[in-house]
N, C-alpha and C. Protein backbone atom coordinates (compact mmCIF):
# COMPACT_ATOMS: atom_id res chain seq x y z
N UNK A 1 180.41 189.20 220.93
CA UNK A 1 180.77 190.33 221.75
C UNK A 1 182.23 190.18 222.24
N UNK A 2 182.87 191.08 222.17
CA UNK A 2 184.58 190.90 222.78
C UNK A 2 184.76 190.84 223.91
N UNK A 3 185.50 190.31 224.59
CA UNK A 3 185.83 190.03 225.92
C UNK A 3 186.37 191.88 226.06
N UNK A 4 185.98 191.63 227.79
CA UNK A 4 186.64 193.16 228.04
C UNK A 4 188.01 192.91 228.89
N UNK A 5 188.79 193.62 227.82
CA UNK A 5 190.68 193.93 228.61
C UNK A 5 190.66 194.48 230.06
N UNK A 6 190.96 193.46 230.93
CA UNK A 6 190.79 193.69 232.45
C UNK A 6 192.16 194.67 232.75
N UNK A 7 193.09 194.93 231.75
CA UNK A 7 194.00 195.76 231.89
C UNK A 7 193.24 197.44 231.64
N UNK A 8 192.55 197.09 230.35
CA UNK A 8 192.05 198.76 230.44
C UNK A 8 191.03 199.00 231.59
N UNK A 9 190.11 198.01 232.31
CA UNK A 9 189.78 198.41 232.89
C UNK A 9 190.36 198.74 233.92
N UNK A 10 191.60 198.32 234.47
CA UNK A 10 192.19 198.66 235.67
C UNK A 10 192.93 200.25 235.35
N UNK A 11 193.60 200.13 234.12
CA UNK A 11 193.76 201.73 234.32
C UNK A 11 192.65 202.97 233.82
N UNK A 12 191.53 202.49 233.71
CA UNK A 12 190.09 203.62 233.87
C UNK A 12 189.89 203.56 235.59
N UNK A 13 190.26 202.82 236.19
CA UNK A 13 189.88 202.83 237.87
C UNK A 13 191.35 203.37 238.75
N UNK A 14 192.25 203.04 238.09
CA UNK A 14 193.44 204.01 238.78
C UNK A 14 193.14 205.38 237.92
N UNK A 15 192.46 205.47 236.87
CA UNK A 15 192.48 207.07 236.57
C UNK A 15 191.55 207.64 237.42
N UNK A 16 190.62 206.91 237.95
CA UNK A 16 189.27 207.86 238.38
C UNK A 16 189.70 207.73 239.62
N UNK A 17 191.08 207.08 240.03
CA UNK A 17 191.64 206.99 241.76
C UNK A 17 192.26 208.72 241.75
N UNK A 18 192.91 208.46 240.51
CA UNK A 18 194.07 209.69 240.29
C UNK A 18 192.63 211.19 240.15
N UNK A 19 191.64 211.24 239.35
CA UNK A 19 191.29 212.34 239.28
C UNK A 19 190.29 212.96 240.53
N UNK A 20 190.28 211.75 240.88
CA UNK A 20 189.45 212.12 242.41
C UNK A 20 190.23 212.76 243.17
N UNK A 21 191.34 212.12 243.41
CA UNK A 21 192.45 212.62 244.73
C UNK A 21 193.43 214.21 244.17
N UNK A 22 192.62 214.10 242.87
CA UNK A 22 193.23 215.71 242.16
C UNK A 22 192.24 216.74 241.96
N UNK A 23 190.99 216.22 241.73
CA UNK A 23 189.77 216.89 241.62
C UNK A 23 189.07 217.25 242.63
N UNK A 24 188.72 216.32 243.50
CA UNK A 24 187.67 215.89 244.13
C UNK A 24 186.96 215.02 243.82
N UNK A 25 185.74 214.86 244.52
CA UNK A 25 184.50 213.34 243.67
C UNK A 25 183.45 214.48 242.99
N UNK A 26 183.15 215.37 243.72
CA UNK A 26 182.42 216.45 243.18
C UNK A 26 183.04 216.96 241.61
N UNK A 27 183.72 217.28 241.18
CA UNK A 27 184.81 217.87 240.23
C UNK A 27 185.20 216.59 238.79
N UNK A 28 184.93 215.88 239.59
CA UNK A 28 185.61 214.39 238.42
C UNK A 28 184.56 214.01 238.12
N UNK A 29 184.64 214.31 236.63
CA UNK A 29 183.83 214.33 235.29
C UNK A 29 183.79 212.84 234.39
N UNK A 30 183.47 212.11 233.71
CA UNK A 30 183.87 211.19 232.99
C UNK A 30 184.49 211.43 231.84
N UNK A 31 184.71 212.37 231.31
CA UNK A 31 186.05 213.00 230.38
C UNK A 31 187.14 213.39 230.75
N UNK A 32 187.14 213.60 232.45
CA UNK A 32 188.79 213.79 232.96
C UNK A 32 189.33 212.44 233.10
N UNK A 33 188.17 211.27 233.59
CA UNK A 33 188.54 210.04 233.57
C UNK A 33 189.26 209.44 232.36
N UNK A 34 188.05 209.66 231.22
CA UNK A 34 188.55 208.87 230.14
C UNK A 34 190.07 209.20 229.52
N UNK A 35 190.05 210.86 229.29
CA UNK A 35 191.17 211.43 228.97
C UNK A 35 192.67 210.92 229.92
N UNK A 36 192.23 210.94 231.39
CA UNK A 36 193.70 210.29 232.09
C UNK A 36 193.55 208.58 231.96
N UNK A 37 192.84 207.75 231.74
CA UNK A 37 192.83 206.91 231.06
C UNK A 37 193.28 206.25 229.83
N UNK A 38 193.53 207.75 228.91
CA UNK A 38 193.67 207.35 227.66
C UNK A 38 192.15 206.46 226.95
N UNK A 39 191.52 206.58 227.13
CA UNK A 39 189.94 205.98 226.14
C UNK A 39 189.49 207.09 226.24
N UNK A 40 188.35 206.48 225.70
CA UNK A 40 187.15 207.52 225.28
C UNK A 40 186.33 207.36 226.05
N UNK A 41 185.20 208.28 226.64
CA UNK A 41 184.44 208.21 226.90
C UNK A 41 182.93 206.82 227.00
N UNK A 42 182.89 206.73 226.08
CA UNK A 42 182.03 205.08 225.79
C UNK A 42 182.57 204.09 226.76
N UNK A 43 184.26 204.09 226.55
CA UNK A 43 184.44 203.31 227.29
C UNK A 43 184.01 202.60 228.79
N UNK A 44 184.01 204.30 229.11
CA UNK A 44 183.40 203.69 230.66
C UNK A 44 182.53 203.34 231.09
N UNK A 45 181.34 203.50 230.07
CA UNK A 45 180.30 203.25 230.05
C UNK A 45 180.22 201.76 229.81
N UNK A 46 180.96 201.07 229.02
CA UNK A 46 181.21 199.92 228.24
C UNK A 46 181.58 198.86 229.59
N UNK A 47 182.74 199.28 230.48
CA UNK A 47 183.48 198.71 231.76
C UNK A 47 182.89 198.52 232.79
N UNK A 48 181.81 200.30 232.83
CA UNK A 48 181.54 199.97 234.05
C UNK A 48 180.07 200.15 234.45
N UNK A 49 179.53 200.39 233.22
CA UNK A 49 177.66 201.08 233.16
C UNK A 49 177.27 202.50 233.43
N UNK A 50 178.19 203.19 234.24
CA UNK A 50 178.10 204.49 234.31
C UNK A 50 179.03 204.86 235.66
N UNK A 51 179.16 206.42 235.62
CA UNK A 51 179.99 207.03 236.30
C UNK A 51 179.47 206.80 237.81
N UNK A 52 178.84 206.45 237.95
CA UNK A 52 178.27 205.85 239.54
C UNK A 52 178.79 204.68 240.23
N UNK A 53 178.70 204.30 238.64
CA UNK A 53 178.97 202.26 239.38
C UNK A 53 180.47 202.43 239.64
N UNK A 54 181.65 203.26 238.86
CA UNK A 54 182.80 203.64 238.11
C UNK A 54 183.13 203.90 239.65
N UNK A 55 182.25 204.67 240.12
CA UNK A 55 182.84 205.55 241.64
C UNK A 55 182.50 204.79 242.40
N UNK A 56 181.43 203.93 242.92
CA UNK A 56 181.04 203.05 243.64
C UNK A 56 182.26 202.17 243.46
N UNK A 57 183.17 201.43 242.45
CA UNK A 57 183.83 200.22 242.25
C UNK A 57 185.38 201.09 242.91
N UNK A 58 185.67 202.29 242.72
CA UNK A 58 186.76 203.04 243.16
C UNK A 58 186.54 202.78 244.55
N UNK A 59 185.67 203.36 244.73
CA UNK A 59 185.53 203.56 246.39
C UNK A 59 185.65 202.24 247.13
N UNK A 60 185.12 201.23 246.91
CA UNK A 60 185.23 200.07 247.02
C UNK A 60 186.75 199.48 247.33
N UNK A 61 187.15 199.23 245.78
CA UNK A 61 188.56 199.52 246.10
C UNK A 61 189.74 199.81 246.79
N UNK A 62 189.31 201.42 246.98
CA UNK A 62 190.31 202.07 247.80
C UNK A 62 190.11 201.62 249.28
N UNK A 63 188.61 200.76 249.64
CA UNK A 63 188.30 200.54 251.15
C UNK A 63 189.16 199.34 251.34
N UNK A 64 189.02 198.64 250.16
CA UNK A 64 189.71 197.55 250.61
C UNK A 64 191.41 197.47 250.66
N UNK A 65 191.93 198.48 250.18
CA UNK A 65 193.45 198.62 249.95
C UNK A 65 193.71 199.57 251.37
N UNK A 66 192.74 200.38 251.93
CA UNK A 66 192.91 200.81 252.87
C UNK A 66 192.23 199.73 254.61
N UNK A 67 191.58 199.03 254.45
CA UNK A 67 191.42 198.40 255.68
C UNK A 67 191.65 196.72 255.46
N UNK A 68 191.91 196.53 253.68
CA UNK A 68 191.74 194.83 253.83
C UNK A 68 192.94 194.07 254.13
N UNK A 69 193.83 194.66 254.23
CA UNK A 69 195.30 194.40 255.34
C UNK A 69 195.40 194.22 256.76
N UNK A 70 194.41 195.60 256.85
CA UNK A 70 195.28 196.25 258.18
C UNK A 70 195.12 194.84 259.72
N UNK A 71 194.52 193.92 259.36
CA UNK A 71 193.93 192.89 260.50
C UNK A 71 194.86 191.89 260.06
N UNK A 72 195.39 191.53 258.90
CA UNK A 72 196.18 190.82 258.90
C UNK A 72 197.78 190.95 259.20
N UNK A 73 198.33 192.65 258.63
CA UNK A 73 199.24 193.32 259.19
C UNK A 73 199.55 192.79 260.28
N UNK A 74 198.22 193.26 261.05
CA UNK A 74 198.37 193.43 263.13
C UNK A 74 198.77 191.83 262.79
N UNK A 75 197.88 191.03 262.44
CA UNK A 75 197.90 189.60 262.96
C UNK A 75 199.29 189.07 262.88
N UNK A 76 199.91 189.29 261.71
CA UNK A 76 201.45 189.00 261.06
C UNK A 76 202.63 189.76 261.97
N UNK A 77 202.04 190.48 262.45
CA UNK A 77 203.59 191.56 263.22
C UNK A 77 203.35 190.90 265.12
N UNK A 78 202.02 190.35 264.92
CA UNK A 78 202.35 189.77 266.40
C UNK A 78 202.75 188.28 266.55
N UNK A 79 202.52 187.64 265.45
CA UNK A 79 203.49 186.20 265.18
C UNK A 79 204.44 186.85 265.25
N UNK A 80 205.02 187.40 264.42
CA UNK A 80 206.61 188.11 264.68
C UNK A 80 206.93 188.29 265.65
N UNK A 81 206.32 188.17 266.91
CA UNK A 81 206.69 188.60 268.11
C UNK A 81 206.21 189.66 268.65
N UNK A 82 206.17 190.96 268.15
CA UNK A 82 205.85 192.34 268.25
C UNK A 82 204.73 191.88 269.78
N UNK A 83 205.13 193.04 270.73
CA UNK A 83 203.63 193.17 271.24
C UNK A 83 202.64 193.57 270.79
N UNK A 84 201.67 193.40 271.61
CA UNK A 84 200.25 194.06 270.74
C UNK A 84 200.43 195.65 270.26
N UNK A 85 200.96 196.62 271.68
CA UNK A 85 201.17 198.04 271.53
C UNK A 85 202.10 198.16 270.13
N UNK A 86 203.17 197.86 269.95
CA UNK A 86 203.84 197.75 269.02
C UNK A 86 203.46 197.15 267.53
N UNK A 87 202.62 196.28 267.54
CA UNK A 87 201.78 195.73 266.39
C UNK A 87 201.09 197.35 265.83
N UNK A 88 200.00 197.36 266.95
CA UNK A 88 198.81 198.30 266.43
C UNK A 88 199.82 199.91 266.19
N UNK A 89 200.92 200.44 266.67
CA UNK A 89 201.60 201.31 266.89
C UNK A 89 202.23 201.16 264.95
N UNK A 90 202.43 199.93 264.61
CA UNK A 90 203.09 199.46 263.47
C UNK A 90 202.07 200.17 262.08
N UNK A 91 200.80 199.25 262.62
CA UNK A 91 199.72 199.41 261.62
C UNK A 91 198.89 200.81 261.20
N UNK A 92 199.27 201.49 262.45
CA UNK A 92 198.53 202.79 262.48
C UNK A 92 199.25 203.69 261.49
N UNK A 93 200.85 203.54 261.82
CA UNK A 93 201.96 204.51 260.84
C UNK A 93 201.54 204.49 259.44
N UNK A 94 201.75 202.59 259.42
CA UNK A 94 201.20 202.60 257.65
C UNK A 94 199.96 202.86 257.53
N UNK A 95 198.96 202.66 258.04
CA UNK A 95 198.36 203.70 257.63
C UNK A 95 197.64 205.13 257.33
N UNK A 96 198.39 205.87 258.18
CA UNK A 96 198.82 207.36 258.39
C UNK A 96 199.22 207.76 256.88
N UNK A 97 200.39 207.00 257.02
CA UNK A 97 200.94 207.50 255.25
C UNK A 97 200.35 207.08 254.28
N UNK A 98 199.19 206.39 254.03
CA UNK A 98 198.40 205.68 252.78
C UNK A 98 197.70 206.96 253.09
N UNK A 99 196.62 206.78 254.45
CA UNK A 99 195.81 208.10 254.00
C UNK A 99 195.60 209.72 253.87
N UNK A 100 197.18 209.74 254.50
CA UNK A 100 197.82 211.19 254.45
C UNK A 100 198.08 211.27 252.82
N UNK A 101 198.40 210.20 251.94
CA UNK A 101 199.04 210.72 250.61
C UNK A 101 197.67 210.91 249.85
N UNK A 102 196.46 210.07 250.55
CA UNK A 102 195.40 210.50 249.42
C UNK A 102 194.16 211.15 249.90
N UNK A 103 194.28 212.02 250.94
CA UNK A 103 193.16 212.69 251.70
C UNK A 103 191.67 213.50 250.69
N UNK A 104 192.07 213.27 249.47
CA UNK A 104 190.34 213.53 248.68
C UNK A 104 189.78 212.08 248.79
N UNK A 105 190.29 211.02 248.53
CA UNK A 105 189.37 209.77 248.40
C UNK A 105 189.80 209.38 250.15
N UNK A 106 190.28 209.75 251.23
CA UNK A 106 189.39 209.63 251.97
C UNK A 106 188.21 210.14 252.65
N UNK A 107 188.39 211.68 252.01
CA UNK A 107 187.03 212.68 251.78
C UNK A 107 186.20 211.71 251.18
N UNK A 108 186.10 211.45 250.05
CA UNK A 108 184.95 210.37 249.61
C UNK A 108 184.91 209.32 250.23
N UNK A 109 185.47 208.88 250.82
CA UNK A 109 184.58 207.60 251.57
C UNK A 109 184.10 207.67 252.43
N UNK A 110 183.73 209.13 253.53
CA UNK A 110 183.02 209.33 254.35
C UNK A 110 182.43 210.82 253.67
N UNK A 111 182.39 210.91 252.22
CA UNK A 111 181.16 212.18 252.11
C UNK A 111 180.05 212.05 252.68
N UNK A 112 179.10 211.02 252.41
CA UNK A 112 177.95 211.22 252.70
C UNK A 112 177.59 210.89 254.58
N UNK A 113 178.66 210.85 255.37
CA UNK A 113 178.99 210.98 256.52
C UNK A 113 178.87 212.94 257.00
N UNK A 114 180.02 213.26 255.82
CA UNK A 114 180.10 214.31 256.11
C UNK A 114 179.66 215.22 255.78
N UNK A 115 178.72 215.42 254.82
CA UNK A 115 177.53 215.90 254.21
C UNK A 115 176.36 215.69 254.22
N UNK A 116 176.11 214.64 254.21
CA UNK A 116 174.60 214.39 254.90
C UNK A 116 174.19 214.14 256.03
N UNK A 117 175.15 213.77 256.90
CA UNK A 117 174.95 213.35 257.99
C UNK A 117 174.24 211.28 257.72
N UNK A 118 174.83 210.62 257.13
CA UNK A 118 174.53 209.31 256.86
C UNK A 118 175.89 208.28 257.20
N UNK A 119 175.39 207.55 258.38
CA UNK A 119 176.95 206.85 258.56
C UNK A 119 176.29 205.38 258.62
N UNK A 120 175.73 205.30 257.41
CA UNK A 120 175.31 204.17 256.49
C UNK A 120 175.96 203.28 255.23
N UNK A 121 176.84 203.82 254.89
CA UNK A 121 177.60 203.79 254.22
C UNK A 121 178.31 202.94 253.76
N UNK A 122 179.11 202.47 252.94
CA UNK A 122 180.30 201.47 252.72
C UNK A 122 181.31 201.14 253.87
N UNK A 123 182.10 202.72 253.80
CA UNK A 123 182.85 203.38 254.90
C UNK A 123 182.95 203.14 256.12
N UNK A 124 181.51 204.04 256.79
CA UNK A 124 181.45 203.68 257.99
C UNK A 124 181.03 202.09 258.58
N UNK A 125 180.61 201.46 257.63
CA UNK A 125 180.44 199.91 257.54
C UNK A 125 181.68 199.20 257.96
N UNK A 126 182.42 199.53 257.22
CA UNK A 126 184.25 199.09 256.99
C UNK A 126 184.62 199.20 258.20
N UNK A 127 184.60 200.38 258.37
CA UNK A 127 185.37 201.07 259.89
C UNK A 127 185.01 200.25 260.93
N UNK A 128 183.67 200.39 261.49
CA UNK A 128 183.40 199.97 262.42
C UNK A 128 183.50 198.22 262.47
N UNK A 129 183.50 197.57 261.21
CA UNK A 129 183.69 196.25 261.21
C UNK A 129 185.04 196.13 261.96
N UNK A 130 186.11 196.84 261.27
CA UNK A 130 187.43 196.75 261.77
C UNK A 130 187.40 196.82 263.10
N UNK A 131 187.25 197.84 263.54
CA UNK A 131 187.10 198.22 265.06
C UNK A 131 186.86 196.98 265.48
N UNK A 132 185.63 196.68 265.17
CA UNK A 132 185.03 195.37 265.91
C UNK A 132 185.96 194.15 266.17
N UNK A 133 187.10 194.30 265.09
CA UNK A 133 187.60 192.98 265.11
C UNK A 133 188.53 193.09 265.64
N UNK A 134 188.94 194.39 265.92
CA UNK A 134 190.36 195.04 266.49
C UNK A 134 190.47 195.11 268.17
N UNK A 135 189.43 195.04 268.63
CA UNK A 135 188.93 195.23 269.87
C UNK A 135 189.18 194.58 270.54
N UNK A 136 188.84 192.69 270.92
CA UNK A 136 189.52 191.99 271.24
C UNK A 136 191.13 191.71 271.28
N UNK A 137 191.56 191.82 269.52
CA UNK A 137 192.92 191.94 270.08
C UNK A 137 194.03 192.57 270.66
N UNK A 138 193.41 193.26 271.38
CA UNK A 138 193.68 194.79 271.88
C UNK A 138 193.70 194.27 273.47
N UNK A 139 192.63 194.02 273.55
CA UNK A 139 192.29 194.01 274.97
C UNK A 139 192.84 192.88 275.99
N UNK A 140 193.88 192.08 275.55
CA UNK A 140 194.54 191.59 276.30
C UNK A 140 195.92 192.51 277.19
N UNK A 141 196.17 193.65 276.00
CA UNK A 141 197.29 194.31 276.47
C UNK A 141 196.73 195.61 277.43
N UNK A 142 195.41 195.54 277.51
CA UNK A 142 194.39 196.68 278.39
C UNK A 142 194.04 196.32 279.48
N UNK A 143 193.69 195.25 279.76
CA UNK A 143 193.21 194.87 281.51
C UNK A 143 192.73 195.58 282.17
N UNK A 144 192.82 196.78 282.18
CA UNK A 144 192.47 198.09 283.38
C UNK A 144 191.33 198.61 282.42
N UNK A 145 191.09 198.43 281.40
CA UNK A 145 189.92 199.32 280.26
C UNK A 145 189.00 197.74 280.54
N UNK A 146 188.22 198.63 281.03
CA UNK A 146 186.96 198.09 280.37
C UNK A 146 186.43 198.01 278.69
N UNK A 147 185.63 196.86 278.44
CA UNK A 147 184.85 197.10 276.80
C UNK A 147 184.42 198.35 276.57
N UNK A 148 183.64 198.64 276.80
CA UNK A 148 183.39 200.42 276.68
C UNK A 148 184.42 201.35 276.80
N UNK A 149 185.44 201.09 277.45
CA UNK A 149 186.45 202.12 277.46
C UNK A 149 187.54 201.66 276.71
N UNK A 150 187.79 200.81 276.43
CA UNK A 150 188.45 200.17 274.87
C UNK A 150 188.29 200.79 273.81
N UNK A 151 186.24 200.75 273.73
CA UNK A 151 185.99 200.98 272.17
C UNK A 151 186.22 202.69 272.50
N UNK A 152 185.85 203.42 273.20
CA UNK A 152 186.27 204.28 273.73
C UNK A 152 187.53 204.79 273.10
N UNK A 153 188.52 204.39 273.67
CA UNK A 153 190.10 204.49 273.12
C UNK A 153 190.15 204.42 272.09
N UNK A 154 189.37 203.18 271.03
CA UNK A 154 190.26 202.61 269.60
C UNK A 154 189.20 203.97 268.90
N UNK A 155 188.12 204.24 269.36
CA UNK A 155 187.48 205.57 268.40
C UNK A 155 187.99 207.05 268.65
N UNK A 156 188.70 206.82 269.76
CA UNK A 156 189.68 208.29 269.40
C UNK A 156 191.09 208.28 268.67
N UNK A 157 191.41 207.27 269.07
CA UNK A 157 192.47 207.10 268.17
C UNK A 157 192.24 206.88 266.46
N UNK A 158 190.80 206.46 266.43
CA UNK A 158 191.06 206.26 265.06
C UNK A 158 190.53 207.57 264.51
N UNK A 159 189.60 208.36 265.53
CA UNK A 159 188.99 209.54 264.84
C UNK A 159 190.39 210.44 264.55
N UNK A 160 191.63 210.25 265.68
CA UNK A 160 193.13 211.44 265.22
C UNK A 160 193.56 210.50 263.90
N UNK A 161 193.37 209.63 263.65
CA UNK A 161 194.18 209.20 262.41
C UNK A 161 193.49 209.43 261.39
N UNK A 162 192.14 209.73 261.39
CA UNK A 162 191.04 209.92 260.33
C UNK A 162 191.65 211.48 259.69
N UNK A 163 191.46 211.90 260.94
CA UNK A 163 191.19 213.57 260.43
C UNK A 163 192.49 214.47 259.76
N UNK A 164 193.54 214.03 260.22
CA UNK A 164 194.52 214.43 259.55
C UNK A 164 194.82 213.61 257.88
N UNK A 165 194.15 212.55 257.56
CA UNK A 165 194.53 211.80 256.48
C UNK A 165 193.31 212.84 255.52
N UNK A 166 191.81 213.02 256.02
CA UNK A 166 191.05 213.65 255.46
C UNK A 166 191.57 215.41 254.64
N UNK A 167 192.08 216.25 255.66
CA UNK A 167 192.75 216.98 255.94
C UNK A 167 193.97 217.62 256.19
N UNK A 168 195.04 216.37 255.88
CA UNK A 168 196.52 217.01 256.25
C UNK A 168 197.25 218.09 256.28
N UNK A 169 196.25 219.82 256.45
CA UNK A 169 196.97 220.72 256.50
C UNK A 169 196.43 221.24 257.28
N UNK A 170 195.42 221.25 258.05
CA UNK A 170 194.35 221.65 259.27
C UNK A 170 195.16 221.97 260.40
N UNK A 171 195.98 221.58 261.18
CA UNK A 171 196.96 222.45 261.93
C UNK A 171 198.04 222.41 261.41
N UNK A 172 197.94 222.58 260.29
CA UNK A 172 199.79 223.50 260.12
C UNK A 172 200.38 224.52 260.47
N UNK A 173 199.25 225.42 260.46
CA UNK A 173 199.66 226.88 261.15
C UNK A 173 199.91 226.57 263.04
N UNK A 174 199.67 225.43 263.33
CA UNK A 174 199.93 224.90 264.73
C UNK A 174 200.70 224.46 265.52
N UNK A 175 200.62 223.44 264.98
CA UNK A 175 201.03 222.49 265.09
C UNK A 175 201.70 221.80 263.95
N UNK A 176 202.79 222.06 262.59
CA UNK A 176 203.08 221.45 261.53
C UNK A 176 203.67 219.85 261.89
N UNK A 177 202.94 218.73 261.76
CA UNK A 177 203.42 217.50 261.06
C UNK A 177 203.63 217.20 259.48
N UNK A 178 204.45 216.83 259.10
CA UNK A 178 204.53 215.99 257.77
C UNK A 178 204.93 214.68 258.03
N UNK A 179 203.89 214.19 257.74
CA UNK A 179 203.53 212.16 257.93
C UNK A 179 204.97 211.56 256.99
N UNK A 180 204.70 212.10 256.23
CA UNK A 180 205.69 211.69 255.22
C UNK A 180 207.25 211.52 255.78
N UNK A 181 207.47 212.52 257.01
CA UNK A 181 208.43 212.05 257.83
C UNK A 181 208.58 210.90 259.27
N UNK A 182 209.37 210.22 259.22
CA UNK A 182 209.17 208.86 259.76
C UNK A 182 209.09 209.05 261.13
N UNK A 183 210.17 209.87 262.07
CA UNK A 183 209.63 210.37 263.13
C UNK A 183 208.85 210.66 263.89
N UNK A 184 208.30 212.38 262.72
CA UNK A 184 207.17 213.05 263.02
C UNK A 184 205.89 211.84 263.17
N UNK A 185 205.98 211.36 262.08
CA UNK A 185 204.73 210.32 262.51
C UNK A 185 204.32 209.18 263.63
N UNK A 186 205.81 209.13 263.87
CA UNK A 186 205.57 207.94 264.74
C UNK A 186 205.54 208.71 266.30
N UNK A 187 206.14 209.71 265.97
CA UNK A 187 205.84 210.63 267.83
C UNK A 187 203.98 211.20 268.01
N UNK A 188 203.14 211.18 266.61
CA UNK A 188 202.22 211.30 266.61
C UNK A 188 201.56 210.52 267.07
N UNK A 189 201.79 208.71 266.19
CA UNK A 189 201.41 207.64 266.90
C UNK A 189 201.31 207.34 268.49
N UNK A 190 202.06 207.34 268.64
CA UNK A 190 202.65 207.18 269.81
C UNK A 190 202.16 207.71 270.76
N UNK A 191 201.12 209.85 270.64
CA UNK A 191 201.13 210.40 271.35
C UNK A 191 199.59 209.68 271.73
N UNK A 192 198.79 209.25 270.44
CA UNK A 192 197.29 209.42 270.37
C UNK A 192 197.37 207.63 271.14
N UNK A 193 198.15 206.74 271.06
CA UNK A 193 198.30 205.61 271.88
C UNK A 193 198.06 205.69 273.65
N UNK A 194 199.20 206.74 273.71
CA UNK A 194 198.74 207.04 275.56
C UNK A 194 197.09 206.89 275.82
N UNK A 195 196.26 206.99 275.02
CA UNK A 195 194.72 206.95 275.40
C UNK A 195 194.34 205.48 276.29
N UNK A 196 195.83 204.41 275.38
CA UNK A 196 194.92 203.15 276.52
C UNK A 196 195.94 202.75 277.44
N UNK A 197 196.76 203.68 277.66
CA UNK A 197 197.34 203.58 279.45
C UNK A 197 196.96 203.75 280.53
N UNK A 198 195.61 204.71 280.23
CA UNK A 198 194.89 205.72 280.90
C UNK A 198 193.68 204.85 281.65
């Protein structure tokens, strides 16, 4: 049996990154895959057992490129010195602009959140792990918040950073931000932060 080219498989999983965040997860077929892949069809079957496991291993993926930093980020920018506010103020931007540029696959990683009502998930697994770990290091620069009003804070703040990455055109007629500008984003940051002054 031939060994399988861990190169083709990586670009069948950046294609099904690319046709998701162009399609949807609903919409992305395993022939839009294979075709932006360049293989055939079989293939994916061959890589990955089927278009499930294919999306399961994406999603996966993208969780970990989207949260498997972000604790070490914080951790690295406060050796640097950074205060905590300034750490988490750091980490939030970058990731504003990761999930502002790909708001269908962060639609998929809380579909069945947002469609079924199931926050069972990979996702919400992820999330709240983070939180969890984020919490403590937080709360030295809080003193006046209580634990409950911490987690409090870090879930509104993370629900404003969610919803615009899900959505990035939902108040435009409003309120227009573009993340993509360095400013705009960081006066955003900045605004949804005031929550733990309070």
């Amino acid at each position: 049996m031939a060994e399988k080219n861990p190169q083709v498989r990586g670009r069948i999983l950046e294609a099904a990154i690319a046709c998701i965040e162009r399609e949807g997860l609903e919409a992305t077929g395993i022939r839009e895959i294979a075709r932006e892949a360049g293989v055939n069809s079989a293939a994916i079957n061959y890589y990955f057992g089927s278009k499930e496991d294919l999306i399961a291993r994406v999603l996966e993926s993208t969780l970990d490129q989207a949260f498997g930093a972000l604790l070490g980020d914080f951790d690295k920018l406060r050796e640097s010195g950074l205060e905590v506010k300034a750490a988490l103020e750091k980490v939030l931007e970058d990731h504003l602009v990761h999930s502002a540029r790909y708001p269908r696959i962060a639609h998929a990683h809380l579909r069945d959140a947002l469609v079924k009502q199931k926050y069972d998930g990979p996702a919400v697994k992820r999330l709240t792990a983070f939180l969890t770990e984020l919490a403590p290091r937080i709360a030295p620069a809080t003193p006046h918040l209580s634990d409950e009003q911490l987690r409090m804070a870090l879930s509104q703040i993370w629900s404003t950073i969610l919803l615009p990455g899900m959505l990035p055109h939902l108040f435009e007629a409003f309120a227009p931000i573009d993340f993509a500008h360095e400013e705009k984003r960081r006066a955003w940051v900045r605004q949804i932060l005031k929550v733990l002054d309070r």
